[in-house]
Protein backbone atom coordinates (compact mmCIF):
# COMPACT_ATOMS: atom_id res chain seq x y z
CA UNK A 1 11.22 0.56 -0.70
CA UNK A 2 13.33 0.66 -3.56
CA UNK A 3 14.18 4.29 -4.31
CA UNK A 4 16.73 3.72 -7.58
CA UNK A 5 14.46 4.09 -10.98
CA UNK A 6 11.61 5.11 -8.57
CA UNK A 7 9.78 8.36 -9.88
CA UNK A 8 8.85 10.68 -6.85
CA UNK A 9 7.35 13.95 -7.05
CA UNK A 10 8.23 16.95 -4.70
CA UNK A 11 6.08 19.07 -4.16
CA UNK A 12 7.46 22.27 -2.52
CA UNK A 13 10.79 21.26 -3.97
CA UNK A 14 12.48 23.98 -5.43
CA UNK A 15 14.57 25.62 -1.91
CA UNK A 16 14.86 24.43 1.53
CA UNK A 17 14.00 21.29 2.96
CA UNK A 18 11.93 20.43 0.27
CA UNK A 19 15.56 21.08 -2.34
CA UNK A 20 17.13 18.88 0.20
CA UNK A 21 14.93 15.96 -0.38
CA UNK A 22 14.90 16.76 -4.24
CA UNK A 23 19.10 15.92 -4.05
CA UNK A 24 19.20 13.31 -1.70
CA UNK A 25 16.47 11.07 -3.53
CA UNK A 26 18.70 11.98 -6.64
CA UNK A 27 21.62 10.62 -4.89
CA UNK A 28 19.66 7.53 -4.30
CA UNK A 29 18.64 7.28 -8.25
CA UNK A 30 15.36 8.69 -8.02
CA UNK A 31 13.61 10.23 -10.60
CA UNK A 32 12.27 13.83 -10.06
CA UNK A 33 9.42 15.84 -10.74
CA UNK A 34 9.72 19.11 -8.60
CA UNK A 35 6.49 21.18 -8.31
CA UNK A 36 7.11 24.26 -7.16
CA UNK A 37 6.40 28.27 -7.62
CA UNK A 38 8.37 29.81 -11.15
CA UNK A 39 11.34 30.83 -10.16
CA UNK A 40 15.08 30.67 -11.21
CA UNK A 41 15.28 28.06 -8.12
CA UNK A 42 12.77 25.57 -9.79
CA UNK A 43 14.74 25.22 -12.69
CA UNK A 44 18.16 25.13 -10.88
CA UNK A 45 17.16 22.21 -8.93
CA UNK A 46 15.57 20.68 -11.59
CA UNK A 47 19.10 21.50 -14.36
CA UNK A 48 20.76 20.23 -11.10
CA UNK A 49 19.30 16.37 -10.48
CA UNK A 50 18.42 15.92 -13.99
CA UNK A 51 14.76 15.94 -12.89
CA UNK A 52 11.24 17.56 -14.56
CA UNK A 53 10.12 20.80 -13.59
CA UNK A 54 6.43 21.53 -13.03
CA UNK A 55 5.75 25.47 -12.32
CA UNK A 56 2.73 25.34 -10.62
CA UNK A 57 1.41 27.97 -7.68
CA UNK A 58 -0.63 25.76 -5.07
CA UNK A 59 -2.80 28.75 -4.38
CA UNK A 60 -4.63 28.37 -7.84
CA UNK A 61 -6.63 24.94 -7.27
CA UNK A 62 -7.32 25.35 -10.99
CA UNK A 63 -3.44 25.02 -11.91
CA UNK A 64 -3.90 21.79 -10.15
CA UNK A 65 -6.06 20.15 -12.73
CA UNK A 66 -3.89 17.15 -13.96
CA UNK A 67 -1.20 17.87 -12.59
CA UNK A 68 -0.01 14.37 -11.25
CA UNK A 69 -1.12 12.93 -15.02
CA UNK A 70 1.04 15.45 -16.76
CA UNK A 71 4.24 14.01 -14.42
CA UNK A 72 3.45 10.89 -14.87
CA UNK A 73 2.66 11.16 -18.88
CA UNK A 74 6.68 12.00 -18.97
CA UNK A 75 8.11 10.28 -16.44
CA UNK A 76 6.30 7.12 -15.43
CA UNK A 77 3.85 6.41 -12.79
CA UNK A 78 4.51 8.26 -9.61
CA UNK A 79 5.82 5.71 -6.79
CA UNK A 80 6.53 8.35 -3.79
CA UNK A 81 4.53 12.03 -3.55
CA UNK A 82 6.13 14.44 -1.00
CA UNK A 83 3.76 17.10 0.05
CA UNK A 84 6.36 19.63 1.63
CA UNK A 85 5.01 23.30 0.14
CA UNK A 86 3.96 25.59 3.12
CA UNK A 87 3.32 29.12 3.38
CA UNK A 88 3.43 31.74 6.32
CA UNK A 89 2.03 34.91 7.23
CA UNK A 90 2.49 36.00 10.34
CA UNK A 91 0.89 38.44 12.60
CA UNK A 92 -2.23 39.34 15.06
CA UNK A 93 -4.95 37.21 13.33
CA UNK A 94 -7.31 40.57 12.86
CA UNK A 95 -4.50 42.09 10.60
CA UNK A 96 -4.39 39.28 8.24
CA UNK A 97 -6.53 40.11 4.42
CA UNK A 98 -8.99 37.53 3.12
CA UNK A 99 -6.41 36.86 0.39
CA UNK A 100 -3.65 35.97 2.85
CA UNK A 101 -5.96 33.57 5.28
CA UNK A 102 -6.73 31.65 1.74
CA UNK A 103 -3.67 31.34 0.45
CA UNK A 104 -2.40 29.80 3.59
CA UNK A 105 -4.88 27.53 4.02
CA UNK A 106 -5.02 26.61 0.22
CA UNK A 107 -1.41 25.96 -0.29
CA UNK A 108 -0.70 24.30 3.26
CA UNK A 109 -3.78 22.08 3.17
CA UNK A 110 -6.30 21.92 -0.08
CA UNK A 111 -3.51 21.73 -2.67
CA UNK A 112 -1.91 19.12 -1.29
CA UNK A 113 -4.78 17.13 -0.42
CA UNK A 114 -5.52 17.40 -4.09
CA UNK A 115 -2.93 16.30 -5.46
CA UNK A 116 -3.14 13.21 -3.14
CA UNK A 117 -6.17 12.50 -4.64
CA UNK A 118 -5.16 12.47 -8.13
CA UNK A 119 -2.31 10.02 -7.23
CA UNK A 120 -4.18 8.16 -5.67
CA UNK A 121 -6.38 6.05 -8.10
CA UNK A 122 -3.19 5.00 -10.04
CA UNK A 123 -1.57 4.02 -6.74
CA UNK A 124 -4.37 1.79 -5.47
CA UNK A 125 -4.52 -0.05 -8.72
CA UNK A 126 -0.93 -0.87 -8.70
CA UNK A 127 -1.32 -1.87 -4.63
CA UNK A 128 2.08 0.53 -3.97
CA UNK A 129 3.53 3.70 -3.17
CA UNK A 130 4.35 6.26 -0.66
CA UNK A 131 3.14 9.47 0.30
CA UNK A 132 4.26 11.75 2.99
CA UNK A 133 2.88 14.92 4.63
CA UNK A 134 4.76 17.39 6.33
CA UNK A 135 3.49 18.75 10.26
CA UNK A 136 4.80 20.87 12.37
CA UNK A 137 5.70 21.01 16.43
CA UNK A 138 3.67 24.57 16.74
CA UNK A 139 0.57 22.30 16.13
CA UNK A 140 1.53 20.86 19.38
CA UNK A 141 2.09 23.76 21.88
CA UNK A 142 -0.24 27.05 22.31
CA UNK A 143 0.96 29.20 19.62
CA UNK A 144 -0.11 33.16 18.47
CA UNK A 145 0.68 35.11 15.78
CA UNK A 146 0.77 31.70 13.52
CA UNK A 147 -2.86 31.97 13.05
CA UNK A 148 -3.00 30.59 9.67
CA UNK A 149 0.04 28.99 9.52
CA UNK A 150 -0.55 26.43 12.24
CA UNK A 151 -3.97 25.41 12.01
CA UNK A 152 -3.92 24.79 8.21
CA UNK A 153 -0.36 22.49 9.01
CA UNK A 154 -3.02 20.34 12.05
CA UNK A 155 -5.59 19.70 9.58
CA UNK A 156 -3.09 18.43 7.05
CA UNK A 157 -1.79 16.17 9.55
CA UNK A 158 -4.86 14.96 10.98
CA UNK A 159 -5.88 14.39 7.20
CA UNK A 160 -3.01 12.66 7.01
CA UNK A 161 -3.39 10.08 10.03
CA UNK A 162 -6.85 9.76 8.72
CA UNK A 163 -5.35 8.66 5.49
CA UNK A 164 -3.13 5.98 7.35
CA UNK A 165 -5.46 4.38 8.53
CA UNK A 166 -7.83 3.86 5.03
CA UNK A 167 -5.25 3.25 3.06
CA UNK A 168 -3.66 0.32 5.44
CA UNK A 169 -4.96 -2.69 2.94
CA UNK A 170 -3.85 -1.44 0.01
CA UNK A 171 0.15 -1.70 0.23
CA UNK A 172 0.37 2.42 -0.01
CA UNK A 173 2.17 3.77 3.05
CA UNK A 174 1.61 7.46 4.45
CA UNK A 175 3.68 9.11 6.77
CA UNK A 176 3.57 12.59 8.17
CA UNK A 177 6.90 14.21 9.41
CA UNK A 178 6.18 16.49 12.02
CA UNK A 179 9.25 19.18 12.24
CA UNK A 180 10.62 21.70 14.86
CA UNK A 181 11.67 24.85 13.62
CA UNK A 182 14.23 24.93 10.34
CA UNK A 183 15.82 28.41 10.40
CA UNK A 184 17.32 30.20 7.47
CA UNK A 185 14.41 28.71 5.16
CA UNK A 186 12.56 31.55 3.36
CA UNK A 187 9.24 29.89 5.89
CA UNK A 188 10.97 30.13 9.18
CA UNK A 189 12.23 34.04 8.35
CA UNK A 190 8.98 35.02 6.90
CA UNK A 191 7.29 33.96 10.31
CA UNK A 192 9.90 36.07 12.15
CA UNK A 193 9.49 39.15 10.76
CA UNK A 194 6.69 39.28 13.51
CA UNK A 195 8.48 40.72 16.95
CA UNK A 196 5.84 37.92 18.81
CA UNK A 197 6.60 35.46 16.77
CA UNK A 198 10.62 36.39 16.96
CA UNK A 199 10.25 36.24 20.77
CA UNK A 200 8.91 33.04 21.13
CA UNK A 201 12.11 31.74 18.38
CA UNK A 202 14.60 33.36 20.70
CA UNK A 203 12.81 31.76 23.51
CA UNK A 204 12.85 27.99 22.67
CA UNK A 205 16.56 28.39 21.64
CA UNK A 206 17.95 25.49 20.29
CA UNK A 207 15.06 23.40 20.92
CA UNK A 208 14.09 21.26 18.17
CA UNK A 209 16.23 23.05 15.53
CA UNK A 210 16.88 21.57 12.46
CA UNK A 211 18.76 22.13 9.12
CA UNK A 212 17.20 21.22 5.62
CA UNK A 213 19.65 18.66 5.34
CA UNK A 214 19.20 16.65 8.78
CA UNK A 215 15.27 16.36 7.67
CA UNK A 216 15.89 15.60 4.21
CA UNK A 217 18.38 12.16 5.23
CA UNK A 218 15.05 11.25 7.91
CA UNK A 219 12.86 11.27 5.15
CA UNK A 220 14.98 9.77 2.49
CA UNK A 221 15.78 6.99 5.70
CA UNK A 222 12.22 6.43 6.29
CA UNK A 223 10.91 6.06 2.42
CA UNK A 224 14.03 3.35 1.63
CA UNK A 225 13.02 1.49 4.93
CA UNK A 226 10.18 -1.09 5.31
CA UNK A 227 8.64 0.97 7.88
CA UNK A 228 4.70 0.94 7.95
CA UNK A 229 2.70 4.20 7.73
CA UNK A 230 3.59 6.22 10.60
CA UNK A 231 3.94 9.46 12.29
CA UNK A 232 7.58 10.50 12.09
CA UNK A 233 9.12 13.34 14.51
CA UNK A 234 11.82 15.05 13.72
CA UNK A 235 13.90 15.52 16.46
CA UNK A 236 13.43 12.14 17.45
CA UNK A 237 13.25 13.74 21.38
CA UNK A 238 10.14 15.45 20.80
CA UNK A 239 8.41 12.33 19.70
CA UNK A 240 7.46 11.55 23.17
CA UNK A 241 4.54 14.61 22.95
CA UNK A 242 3.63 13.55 19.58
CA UNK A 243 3.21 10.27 20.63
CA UNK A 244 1.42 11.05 23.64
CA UNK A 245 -1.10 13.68 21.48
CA UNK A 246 -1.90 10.47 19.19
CA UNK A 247 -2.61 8.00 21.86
CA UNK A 248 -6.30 8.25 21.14
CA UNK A 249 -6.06 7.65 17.91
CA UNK A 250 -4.43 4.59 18.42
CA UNK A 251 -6.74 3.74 21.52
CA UNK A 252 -9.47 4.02 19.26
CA UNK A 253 -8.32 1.92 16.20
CA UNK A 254 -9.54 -1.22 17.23
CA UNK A 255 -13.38 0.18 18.17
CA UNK A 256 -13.95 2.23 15.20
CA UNK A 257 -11.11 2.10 12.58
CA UNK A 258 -10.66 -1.34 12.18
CA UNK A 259 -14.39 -2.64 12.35
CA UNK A 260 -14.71 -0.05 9.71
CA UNK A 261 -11.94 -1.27 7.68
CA UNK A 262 -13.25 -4.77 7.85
CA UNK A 263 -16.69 -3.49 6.85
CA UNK A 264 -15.12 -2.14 3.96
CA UNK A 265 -13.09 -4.48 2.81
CA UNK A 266 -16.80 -6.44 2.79
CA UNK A 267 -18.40 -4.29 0.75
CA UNK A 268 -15.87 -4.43 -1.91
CA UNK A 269 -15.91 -8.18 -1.79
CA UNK A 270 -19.69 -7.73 -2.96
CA UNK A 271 -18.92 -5.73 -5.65
């Protein structure tokens, strides 16, 4: 994919990995829309890469309303959408309040299926783009104390691999990066101010540590590349378990997703 003069929106964009992404598409002549919390951050980034900033908090799906048509109304029609916003609260499940068990599940999961939905329509009709997701390894191990965090990050990527698979005739590729831990990012220290969640950190050591800059060249690698919609692990040597916790899906493409694709692609013939 040609990334130069294409117009990509961040979400989750304004520190981190998601900041990382925001200057290395830059580097590549991208141009940015960052959606992201208000902060002095979100327009930094933005001031930085010459890109739009769109204030926007993912927890109010009501702020969402438009929101890809106002980015593209100033800068084009959107060619790549990065869902990479993620929240964390962690803690013994009983002690979370209502308000913190929505707001992780809204801004890890609803938002951002949302705003895939908006782009969507546009990108269909123009038979291109590229949107990724962002997972996480927790979803692959027994975790606690990540009660809301990790459960709301699985159902985004099995949305995701859903996704893949409906959108395969229609030129659009979706990926979902599925990370190990990134420490120093405000995410990774909220989740270790729990001493259960800081014991299982200190535990896996180095294992599957990242830094915002290692993910961000992966995903700027994979969008430039011709690579088909895909599940993308980052480290590469955890990709084995990812791998091996899709197999079904993949098993089970050619009894149920691609008869249904076919069926589909029927239907729409009629029409």
């Amino acid at each position: 994919m040609q990334l130069k003069d294409a117009h990509a929106i961040v979400v989750g964009g304004s520190t981190g990995v998601g900041a990382a992404i925001v200057r290395d598409l830059a580097a590549e002549g991208a141009r940015l829309t960052i959606l992201a919390l208000p902060s002095p951050e979100l327009q930094s980034i933005a001031g930085e890469v010459g890109g739009v900033a769109q204030p926007i908090d993912l927890a109010d799906l009501s702020q969402l309303e438009g929101a890809i048509a106002r980015a593209e109304h100033i800068s084009g029609p959107v060619d790549i959408l990065i869902c990479n916003a993620a929240t964390n609260t962690s803690g013994p499940f009983e002690s979370l309040s209502a308000e913190q068990l929505r707001r992780a599940v809204t801004v890890n999961m609803l938002s951002q299926m949302e705003l895939i939905r908006q782009a969507l329509p546009g990108m269909i009709e123009r038979r291109r783009g590229a949107i990724t997701t962002t997972g996480s390894l927790s979803t692959e191990v027994s975790m606690i104390h990540l009660s809301s965090y990790v459960p709301s990050k699985a159902g985004l990527t099995k949305f995701a691999v859903d996704l893949q698979s409906e959108l395969r005739d229609y030129g659009i590729r979706v990926f979902t990066f599925v990370l190990g831990s990134v420490k120093g990012t405000a995410l990774a220290n909220a989740a270790i101010k729990d001493p259960v969640v800081e014991f299982i950190e200190r535990r896996s050591g180095s294992v599957g540590v990242l830094t915002p800059e290692r993910v961000a060249k992966r995903f700027v690698e994979v969008l430039a590349s011709d690579h088909k919609s895909a599940v993308i692990t980052i480290p590469r040597s955890a990709a084995p378990l990812i791998q091996f916790r899709h197999l079904t899906v993949r098993l089970a493409d050619p009894i149920m997703g691609r008869p249904a694709r076919r069926f589909k692609r029927r239907n729409e013939l009629v029409k």
